[in-house]
Protein backbone atom coordinates (compact mmCIF):
# COMPACT_ATOMS: atom_id res chain seq x y z
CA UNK A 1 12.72 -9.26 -2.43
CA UNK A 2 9.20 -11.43 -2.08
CA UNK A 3 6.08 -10.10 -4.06
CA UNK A 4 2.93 -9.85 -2.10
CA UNK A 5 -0.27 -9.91 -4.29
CA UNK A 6 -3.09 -7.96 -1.52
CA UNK A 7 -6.39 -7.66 -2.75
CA UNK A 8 -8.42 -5.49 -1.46
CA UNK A 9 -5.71 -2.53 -0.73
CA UNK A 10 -7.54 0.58 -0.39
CA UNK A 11 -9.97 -1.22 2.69
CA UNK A 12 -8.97 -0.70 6.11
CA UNK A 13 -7.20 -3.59 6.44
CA UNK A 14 -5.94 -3.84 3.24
CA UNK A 15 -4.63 -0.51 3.52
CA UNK A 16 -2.53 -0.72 6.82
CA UNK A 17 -0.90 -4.01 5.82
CA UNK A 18 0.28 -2.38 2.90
CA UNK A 19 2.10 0.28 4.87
CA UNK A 20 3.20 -2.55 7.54
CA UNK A 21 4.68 -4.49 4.56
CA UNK A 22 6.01 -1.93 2.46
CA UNK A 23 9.54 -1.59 3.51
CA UNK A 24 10.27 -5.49 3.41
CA UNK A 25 8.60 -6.39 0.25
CA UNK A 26 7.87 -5.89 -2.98
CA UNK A 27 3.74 -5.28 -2.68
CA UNK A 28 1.38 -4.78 -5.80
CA UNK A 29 -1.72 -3.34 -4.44
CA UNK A 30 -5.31 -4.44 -5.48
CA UNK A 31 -8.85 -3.13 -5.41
CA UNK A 32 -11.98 -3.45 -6.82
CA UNK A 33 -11.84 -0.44 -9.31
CA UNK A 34 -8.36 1.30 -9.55
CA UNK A 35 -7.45 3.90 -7.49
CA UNK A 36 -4.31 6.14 -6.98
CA UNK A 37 -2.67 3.50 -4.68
CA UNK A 38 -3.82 0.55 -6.31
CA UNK A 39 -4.81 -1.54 -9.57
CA UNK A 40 -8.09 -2.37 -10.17
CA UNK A 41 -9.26 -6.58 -9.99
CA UNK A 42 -12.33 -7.98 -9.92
CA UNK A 43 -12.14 -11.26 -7.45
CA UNK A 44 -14.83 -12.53 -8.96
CA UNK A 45 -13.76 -13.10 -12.31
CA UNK A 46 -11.09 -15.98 -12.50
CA UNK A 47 -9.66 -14.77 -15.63
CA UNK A 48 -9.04 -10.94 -14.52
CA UNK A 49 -7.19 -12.69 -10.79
CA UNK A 50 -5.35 -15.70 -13.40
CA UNK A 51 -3.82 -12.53 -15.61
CA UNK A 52 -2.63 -10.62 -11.81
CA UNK A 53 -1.38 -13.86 -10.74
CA UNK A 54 0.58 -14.43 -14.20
CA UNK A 55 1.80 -10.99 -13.99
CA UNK A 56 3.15 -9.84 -10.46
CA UNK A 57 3.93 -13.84 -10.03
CA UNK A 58 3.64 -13.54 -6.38
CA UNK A 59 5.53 -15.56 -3.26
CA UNK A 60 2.24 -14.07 -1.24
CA UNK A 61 -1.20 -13.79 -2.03
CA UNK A 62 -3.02 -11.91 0.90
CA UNK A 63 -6.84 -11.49 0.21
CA UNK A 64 -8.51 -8.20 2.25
CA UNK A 65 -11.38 -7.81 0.31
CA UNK A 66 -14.64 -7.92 1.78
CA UNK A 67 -17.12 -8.76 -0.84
């Protein structure tokens, strides 16, 4: 099954797509700090987003995160 990378998971967006996507891939959730649903990831540090990348080694990378 694909891995989709989302950033931003517990937004409205974020959040929905998640549950749209769920049953047809493999999705690792992301948000700023973590939360029940998802692992936290700071976008703006290149380091913290290189390690997720390395990690989950997406097909996907959806970004839903505002700011």
């Amino acid at each position: 099954m694909k891995r989709i990378l989302i950033t931003g998971a517990s937004g409205m967006l974020g959040s929905e797509l998640c549950l749209a996507l769920q049953n047809n891939f493999d999705i690792y959730a992301y948000e700023k700090l973590s939360t029940d649903n998802a692992k936290g990831l700071d976008i703006t540090n290149i380091d913290e987003v290189n390690s997720a990348i390395a990690c989950v080694k997406p097909n996907i990378i959806i970004n839903c995160a505002a700011f």
